[in-house]
PDB file of N, CA and C in Angstrom:
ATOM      1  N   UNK A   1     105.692 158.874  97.716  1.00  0.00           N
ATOM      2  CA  UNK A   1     106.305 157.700  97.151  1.00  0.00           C
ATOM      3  C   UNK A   1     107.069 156.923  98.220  1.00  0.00           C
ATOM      4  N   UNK A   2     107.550 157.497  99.028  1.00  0.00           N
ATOM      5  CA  UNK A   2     108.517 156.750 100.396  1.00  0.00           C
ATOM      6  C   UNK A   2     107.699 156.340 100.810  1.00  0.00           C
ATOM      7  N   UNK A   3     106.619 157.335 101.499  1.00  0.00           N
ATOM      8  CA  UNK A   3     105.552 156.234 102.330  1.00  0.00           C
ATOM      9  C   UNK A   3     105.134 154.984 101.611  1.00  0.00           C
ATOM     10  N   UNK A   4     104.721 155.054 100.527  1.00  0.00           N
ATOM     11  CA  UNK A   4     103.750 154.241  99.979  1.00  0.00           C
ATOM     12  C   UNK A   4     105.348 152.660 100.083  1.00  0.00           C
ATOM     13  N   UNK A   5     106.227 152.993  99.423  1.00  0.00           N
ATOM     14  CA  UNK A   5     107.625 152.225  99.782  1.00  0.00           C
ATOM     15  C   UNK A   5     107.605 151.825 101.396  1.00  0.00           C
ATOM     16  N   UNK A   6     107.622 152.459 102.272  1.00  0.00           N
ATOM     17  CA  UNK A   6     107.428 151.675 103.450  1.00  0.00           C
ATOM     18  C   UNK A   6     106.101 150.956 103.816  1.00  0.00           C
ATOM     19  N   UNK A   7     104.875 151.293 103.446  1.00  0.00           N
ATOM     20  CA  UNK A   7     103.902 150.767 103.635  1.00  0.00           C
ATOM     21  C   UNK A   7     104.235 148.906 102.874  1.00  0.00           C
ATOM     22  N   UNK A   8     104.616 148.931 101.451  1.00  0.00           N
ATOM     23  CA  UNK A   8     105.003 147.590 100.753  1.00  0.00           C
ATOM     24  C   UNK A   8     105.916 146.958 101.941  1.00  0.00           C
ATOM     25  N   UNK A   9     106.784 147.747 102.228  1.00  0.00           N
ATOM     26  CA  UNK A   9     107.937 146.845 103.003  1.00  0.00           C
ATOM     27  C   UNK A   9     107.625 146.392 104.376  1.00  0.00           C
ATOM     28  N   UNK A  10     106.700 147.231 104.960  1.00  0.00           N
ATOM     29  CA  UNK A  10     106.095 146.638 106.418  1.00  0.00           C
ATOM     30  C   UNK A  10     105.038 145.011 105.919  1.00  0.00           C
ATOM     31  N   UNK A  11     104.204 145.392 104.817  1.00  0.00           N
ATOM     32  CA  UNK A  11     103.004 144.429 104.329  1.00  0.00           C
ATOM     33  C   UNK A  11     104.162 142.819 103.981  1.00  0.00           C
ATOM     34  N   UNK A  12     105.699 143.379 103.216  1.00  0.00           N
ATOM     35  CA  UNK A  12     106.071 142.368 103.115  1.00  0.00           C
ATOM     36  C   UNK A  12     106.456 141.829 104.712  1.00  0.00           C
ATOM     37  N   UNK A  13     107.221 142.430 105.150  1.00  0.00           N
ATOM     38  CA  UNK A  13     107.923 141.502 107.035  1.00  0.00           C
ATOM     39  C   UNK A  13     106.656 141.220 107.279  1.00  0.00           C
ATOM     40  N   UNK A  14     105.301 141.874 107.065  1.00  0.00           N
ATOM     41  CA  UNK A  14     104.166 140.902 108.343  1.00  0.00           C
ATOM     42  C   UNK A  14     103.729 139.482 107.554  1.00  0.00           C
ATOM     43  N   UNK A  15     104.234 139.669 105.823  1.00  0.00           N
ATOM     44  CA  UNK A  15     103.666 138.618 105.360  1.00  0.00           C
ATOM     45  C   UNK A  15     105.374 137.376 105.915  1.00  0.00           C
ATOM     46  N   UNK A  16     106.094 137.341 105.741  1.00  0.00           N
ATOM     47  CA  UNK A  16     107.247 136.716 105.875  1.00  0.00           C
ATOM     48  C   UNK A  16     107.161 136.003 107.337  1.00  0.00           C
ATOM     49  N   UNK A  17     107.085 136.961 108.090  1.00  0.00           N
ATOM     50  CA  UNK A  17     106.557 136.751 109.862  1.00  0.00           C
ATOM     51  C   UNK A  17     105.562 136.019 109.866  1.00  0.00           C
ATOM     52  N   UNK A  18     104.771 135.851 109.509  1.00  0.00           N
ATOM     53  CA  UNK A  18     103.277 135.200 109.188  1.00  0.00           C
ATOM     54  C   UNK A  18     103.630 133.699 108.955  1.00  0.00           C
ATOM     55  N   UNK A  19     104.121 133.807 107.816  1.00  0.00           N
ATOM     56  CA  UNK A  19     104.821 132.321 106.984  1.00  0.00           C
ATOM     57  C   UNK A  19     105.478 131.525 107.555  1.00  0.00           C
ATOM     58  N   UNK A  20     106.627 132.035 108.407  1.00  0.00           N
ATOM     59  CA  UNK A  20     107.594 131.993 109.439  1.00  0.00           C
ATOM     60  C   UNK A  20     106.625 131.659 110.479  1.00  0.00           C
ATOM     61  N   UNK A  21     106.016 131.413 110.836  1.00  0.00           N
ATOM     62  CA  UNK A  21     105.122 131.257 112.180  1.00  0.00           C
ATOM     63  C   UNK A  21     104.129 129.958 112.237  1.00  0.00           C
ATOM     64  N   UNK A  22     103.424 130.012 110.763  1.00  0.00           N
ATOM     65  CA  UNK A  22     102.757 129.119 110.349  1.00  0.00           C
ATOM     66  C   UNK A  22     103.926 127.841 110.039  1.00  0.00           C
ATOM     67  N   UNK A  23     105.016 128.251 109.248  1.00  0.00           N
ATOM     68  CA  UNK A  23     105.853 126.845 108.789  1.00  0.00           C
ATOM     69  C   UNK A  23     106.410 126.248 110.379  1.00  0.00           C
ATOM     70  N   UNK A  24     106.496 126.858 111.532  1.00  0.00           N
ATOM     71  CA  UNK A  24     106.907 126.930 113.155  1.00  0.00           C
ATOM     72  C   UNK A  24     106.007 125.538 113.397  1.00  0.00           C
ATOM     73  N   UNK A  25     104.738 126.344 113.307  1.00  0.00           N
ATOM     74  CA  UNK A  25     103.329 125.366 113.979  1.00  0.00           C
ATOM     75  C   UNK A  25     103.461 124.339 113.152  1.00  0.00           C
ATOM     76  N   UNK A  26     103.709 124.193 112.140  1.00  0.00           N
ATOM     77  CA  UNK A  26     103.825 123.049 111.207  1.00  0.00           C
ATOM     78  C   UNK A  26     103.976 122.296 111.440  1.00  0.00           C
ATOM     79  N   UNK A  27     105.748 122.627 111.933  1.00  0.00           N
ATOM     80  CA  UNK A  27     106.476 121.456 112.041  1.00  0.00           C
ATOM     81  C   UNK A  27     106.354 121.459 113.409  1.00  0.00           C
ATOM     82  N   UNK A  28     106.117 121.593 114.047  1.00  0.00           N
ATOM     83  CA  UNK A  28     105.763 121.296 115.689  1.00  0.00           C
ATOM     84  C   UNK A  28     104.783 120.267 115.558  1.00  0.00           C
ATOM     85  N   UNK A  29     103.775 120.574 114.807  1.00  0.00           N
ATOM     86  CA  UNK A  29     102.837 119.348 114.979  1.00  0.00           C
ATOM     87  C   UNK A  29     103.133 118.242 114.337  1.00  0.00           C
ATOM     88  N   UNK A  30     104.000 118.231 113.108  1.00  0.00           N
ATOM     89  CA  UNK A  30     104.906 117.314 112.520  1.00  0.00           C
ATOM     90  C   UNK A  30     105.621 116.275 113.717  1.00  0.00           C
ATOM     91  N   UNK A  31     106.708 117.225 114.503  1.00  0.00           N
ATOM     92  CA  UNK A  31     107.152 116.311 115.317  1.00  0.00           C
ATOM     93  C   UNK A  31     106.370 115.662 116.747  1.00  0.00           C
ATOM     94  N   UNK A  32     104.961 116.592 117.069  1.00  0.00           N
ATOM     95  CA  UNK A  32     104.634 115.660 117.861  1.00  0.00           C
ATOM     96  C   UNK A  32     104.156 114.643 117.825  1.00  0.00           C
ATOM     97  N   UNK A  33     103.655 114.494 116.699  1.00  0.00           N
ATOM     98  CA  UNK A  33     102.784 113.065 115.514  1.00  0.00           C
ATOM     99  C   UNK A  33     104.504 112.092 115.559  1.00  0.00           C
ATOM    100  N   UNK A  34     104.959 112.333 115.106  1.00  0.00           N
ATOM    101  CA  UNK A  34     106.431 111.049 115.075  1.00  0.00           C
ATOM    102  C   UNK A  34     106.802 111.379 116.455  1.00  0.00           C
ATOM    103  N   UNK A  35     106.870 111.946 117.429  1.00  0.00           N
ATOM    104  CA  UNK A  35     107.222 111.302 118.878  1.00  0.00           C
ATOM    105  C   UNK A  35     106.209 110.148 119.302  1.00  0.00           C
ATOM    106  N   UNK A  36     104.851 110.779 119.138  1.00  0.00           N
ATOM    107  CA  UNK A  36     103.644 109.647 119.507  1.00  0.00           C
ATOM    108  C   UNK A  36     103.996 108.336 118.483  1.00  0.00           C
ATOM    109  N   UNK A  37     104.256 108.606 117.038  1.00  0.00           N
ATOM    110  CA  UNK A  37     104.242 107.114 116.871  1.00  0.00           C
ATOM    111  C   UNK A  37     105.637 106.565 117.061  1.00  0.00           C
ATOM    112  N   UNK A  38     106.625 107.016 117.427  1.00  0.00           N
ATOM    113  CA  UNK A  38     107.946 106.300 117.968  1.00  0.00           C
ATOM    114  C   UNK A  38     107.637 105.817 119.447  1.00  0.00           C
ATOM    115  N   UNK A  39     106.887 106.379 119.885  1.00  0.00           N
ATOM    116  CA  UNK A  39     105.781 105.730 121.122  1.00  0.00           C
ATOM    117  C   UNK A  39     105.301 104.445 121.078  1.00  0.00           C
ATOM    118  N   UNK A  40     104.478 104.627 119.604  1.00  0.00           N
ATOM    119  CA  UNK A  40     103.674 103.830 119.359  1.00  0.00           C
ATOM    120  C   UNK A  40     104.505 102.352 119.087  1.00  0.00           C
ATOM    121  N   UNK A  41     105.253 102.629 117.620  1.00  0.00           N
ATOM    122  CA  UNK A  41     106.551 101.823 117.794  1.00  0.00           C
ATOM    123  C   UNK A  41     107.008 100.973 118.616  1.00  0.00           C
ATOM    124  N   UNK A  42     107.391 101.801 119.839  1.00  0.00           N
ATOM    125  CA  UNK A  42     108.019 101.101 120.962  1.00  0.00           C
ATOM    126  C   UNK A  42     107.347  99.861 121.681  1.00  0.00           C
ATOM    127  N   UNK A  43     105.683 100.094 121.907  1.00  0.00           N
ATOM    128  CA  UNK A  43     104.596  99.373 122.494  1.00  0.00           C
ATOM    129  C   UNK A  43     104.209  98.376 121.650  1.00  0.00           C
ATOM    130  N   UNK A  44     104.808  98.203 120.017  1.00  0.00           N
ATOM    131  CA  UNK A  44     104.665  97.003 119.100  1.00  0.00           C
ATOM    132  C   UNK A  44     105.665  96.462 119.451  1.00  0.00           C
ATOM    133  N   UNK A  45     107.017  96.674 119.188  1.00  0.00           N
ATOM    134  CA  UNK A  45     108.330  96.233 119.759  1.00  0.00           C
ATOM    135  C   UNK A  45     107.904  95.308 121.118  1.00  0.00           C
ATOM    136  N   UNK A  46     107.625  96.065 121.932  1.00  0.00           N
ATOM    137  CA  UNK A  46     107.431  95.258 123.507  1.00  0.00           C
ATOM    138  C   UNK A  46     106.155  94.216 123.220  1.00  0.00           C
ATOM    139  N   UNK A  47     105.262  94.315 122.789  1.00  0.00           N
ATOM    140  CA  UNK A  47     104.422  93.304 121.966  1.00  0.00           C
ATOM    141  C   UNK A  47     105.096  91.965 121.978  1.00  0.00           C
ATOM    142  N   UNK A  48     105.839  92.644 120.959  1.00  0.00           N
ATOM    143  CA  UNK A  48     106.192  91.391 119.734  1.00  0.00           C
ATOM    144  C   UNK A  48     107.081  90.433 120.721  1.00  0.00           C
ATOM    145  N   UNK A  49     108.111  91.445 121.947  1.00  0.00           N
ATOM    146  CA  UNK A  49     108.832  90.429 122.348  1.00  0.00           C
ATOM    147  C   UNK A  49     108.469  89.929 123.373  1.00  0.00           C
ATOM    148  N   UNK A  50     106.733  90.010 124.123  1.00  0.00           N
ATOM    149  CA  UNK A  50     106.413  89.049 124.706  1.00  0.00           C
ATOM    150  C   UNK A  50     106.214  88.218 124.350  1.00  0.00           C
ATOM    151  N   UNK A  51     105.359  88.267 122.853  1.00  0.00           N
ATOM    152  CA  UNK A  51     104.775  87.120 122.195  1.00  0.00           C
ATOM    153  C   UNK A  51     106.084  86.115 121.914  1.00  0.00           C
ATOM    154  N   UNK A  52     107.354  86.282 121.679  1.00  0.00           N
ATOM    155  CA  UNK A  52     108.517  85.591 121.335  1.00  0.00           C
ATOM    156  C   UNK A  52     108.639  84.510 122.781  1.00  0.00           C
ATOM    157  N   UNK A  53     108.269  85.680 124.165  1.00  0.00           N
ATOM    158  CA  UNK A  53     108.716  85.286 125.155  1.00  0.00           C
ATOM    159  C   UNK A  53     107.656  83.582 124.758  1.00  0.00           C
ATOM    160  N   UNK A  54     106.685  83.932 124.555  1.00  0.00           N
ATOM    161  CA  UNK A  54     105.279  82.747 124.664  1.00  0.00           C
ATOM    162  C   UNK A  54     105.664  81.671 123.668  1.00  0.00           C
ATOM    163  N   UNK A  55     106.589  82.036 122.619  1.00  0.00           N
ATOM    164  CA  UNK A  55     106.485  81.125 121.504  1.00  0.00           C
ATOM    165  C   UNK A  55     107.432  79.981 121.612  1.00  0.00           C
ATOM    166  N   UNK A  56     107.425  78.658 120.866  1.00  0.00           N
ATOM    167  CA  UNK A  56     108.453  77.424 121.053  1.00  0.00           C
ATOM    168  C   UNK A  56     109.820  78.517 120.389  1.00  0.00           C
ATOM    169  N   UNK A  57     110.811  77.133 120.965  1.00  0.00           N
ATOM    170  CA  UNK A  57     112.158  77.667 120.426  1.00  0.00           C
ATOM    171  C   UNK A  57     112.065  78.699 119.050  1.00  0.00           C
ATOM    172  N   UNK A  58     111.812  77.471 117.948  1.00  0.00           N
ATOM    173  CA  UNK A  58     112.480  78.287 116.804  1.00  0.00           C
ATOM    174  C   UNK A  58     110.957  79.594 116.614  1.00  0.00           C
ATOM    175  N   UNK A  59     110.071  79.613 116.655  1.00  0.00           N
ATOM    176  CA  UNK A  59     109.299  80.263 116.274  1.00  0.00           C
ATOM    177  C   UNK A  59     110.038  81.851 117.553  1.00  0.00           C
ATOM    178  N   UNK A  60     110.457  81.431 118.458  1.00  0.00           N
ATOM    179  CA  UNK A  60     110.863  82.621 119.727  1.00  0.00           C
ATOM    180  C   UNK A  60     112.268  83.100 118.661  1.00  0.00           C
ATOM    181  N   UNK A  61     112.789  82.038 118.193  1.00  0.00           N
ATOM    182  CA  UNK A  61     114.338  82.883 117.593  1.00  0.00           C
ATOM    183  C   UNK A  61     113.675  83.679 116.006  1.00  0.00           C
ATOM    184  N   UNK A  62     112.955  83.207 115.439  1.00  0.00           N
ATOM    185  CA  UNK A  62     112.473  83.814 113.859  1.00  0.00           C
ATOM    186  C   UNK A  62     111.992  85.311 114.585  1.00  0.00           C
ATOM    187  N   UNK A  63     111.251  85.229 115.886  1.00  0.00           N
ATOM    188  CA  UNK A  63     110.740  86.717 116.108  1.00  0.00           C
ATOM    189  C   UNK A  63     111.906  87.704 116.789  1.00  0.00           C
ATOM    190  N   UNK A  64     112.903  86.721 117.572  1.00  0.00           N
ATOM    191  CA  UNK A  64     113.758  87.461 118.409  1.00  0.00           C
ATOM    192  C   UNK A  64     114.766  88.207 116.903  1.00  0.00           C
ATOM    193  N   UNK A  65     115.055  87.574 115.836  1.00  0.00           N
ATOM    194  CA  UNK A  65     115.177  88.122 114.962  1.00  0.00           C
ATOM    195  C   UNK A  65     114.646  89.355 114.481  1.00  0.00           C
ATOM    196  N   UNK A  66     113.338  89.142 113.645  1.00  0.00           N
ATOM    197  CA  UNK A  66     112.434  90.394 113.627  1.00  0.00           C
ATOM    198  C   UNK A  66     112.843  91.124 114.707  1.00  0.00           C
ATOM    199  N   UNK A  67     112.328  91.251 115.829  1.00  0.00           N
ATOM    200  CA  UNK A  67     112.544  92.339 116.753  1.00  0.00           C
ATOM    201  C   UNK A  67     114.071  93.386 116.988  1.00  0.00           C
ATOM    202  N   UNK A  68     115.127  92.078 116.660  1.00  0.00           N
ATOM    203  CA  UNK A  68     115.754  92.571 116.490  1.00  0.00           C
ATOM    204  C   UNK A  68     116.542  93.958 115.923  1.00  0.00           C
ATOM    205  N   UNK A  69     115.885  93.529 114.218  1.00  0.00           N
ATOM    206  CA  UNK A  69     115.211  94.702 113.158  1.00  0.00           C
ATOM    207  C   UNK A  69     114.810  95.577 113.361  1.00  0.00           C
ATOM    208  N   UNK A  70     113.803  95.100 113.850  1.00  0.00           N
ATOM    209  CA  UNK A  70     112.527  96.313 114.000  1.00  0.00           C
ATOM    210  C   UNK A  70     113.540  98.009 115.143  1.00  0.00           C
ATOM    211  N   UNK A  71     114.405  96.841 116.021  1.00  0.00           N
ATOM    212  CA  UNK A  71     114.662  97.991 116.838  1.00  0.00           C
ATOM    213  C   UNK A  71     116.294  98.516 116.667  1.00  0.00           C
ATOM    214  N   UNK A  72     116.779  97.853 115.459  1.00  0.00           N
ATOM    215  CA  UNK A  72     117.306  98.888 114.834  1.00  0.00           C
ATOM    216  C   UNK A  72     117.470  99.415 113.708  1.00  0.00           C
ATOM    217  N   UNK A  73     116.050  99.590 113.390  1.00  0.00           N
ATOM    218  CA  UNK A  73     115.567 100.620 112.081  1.00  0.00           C
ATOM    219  C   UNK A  73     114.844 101.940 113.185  1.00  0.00           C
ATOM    220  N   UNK A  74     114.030 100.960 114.495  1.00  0.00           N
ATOM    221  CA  UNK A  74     113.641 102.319 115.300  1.00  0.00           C
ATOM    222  C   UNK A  74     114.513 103.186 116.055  1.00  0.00           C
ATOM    223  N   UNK A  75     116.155 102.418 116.458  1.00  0.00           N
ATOM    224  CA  UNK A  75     117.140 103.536 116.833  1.00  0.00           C
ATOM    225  C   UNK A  75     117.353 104.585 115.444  1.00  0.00           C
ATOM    226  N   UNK A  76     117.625 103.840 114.088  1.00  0.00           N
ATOM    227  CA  UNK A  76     117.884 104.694 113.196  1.00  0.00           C
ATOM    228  C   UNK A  76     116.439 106.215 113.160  1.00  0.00           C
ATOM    229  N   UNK A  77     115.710 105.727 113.436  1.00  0.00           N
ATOM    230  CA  UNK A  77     114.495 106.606 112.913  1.00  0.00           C
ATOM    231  C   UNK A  77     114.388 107.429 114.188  1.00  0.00           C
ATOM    232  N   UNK A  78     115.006 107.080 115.421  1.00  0.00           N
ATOM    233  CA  UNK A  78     114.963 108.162 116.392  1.00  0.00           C
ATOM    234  C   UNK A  78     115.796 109.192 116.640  1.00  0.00           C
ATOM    235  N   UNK A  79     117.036 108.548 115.804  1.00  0.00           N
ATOM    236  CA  UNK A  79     118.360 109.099 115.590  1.00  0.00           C
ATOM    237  C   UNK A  79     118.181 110.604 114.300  1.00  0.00           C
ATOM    238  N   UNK A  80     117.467 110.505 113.375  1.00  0.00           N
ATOM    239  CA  UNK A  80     116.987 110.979 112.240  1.00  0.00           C
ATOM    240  C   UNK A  80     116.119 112.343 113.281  1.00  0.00           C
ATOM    241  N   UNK A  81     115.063 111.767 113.454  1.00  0.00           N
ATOM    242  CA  UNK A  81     114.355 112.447 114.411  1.00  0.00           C
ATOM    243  C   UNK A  81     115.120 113.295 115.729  1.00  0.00           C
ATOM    244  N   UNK A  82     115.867 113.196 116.415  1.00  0.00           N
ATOM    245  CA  UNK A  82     116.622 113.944 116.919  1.00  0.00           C
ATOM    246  C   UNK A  82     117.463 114.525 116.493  1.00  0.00           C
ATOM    247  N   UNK A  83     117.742 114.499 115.271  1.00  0.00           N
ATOM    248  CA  UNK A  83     118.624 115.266 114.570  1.00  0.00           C
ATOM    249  C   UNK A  83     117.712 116.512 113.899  1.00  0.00           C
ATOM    250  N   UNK A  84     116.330 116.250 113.633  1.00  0.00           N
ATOM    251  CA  UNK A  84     115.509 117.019 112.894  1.00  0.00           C
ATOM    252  C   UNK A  84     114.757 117.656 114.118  1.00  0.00           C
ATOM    253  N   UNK A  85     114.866 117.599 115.037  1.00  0.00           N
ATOM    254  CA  UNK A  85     114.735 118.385 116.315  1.00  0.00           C
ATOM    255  C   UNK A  85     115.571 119.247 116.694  1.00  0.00           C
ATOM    256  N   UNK A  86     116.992 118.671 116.913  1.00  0.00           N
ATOM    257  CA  UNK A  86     118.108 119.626 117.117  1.00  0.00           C
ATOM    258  C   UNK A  86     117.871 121.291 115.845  1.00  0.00           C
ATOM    259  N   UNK A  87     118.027 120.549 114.738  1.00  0.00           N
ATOM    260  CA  UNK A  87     118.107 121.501 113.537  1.00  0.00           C
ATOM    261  C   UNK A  87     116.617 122.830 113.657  1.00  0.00           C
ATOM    262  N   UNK A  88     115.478 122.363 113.876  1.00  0.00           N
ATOM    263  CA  UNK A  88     114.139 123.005 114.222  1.00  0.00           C
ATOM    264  C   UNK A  88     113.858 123.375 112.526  1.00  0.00           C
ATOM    265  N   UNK A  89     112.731 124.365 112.709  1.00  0.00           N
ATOM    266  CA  UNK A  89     112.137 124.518 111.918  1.00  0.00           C
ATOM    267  C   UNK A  89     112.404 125.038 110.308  1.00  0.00           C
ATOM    268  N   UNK A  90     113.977 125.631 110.762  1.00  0.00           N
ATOM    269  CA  UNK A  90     114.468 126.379 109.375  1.00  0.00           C
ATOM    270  C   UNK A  90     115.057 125.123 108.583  1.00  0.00           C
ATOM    271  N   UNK A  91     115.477 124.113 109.161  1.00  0.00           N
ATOM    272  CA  UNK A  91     115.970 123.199 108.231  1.00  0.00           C
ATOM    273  C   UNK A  91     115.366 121.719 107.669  1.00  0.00           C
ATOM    274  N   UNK A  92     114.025 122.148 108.084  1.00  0.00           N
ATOM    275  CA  UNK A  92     112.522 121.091 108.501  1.00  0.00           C
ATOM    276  C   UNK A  92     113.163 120.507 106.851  1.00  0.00           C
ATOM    277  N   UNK A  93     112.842 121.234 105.715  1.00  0.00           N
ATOM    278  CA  UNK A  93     112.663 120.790 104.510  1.00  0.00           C
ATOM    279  C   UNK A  93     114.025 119.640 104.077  1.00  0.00           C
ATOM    280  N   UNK A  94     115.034 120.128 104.041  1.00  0.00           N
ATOM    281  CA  UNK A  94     116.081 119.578 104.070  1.00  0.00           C
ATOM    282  C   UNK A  94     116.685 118.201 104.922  1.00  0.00           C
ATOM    283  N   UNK A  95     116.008 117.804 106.289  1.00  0.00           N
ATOM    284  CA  UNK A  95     115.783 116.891 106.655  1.00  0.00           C
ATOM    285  C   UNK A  95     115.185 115.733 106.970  1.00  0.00           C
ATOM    286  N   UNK A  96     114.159 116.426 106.037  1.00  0.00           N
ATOM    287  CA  UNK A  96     112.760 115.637 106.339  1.00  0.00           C
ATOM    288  C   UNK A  96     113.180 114.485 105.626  1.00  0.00           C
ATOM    289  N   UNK A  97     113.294 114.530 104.389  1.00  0.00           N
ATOM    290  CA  UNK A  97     113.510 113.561 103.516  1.00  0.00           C
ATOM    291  C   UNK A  97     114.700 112.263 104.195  1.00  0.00           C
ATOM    292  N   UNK A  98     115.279 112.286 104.798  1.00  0.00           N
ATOM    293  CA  UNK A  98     115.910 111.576 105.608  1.00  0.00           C
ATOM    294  C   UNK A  98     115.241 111.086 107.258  1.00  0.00           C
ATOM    295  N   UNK A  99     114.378 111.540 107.509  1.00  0.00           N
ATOM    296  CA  UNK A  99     113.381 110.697 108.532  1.00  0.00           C
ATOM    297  C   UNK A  99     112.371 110.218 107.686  1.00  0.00           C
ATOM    298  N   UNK A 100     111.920 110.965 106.917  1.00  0.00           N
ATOM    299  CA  UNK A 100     110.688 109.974 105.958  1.00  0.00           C
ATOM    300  C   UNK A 100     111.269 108.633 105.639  1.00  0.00           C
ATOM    301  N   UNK A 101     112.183 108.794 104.955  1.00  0.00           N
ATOM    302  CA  UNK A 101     112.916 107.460 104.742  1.00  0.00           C
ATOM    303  C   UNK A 101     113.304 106.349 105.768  1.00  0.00           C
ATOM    304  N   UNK A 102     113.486 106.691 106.825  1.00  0.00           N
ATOM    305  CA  UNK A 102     113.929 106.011 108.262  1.00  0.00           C
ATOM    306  C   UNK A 102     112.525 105.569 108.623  1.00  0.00           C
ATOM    307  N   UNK A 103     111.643 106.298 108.616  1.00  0.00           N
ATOM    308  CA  UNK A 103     110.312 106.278 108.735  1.00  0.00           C
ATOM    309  C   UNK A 103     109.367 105.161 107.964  1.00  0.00           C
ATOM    310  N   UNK A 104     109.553 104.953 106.865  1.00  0.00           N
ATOM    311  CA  UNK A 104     109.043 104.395 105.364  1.00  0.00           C
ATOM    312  C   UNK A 104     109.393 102.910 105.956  1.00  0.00           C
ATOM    313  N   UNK A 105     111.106 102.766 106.359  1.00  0.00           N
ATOM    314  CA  UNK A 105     111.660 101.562 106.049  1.00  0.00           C
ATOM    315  C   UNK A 105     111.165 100.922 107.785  1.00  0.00           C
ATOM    316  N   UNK A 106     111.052 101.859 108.460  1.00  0.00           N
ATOM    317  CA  UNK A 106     110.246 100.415 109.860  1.00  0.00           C
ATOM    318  C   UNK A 106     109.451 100.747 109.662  1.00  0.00           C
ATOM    319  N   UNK A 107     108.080 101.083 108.984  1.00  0.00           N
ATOM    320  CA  UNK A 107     106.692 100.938 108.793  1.00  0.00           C
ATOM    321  C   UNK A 107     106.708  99.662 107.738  1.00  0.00           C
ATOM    322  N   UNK A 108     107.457  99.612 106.772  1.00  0.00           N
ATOM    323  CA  UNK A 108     107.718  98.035 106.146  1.00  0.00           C
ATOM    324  C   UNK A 108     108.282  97.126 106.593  1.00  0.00           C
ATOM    325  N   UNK A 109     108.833  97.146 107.938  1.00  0.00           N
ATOM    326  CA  UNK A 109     109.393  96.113 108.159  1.00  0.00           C
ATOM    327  C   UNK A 109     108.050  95.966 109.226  1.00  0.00           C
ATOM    328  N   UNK A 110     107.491  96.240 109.860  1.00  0.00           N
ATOM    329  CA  UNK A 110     106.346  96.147 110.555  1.00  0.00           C
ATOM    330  C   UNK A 110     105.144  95.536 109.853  1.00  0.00           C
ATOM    331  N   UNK A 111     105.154  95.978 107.997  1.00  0.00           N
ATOM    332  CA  UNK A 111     103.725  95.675 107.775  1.00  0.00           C
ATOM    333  C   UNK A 111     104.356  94.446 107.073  1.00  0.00           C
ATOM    334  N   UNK A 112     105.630  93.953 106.588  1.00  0.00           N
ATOM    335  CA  UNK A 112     105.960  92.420 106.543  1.00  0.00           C
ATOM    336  C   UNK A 112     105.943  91.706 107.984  1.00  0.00           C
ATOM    337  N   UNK A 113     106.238  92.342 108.895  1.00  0.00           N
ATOM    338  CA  UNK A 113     106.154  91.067 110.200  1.00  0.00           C
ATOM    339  C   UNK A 113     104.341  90.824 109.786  1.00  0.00           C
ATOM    340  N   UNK A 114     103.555  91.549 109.843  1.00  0.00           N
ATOM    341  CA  UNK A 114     102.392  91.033 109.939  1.00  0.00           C
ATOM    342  C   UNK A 114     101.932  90.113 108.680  1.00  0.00           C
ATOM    343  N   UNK A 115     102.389  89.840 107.670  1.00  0.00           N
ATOM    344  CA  UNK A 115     102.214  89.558 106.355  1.00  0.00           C
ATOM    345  C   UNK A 115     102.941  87.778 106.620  1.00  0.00           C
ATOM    346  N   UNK A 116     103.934  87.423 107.606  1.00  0.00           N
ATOM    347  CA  UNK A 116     104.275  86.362 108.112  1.00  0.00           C
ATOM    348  C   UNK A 116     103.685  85.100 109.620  1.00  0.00           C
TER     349      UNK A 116
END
């Protein structure tokens, strides 16, 4: 009966360890996908404010505006993101919901600049 009791309790730690390893890789690949598109981000940003550089007055101030925006919803969302880095993988769930959101709100402000 003990053995068979340690046999359950080893099957549970390799299953826990397992889980624990997989939720690891998870979120690793989680955050390298939002580093690349805070990347990505950045290279629309620099975009946008050449095109401002090219544009007449007021059309250069309506974008120097936008851009404005854009780059600080992307400090907020990098800020989020380094915070959900610092924390790592045990507190992935609990933070997420606060970069998704940071996340959500400059992907809309991006898919209204294009909508103008």
């Amino acid at each position: 009966m003990l053995q068979k009791t340690q046999q359950y309790e080893d099957k549970i730690s390799e299953t826990v360890h397992t889980a624990k390893a997989e939720i690891k890789d998870s979120v690793k690949a989680n955050m390298e996908k939002m580093e690349a598109q805070l990347k990505e981000w950045d290279k629309r940003i620099d975009g946008l404010a050449v095109r401002a550089d090219n544009a007449g007055t007021q059309v250069k101030a309506d974008y120097n505006k936008q851009i404005d925006d854009l780059k600080t919803k992307r400090r907020v969302a990098q800020s989020k993101f380094d915070e959900l880095k610092k924390a790592g993988s045990e507190k992935w769930e609990v933070l997420k919901s606060g970069v998704e959101g940071a996340w959500k709100d400059l992907e809309s402000t991006f898919k209204n600049l294009k909508n103008h």
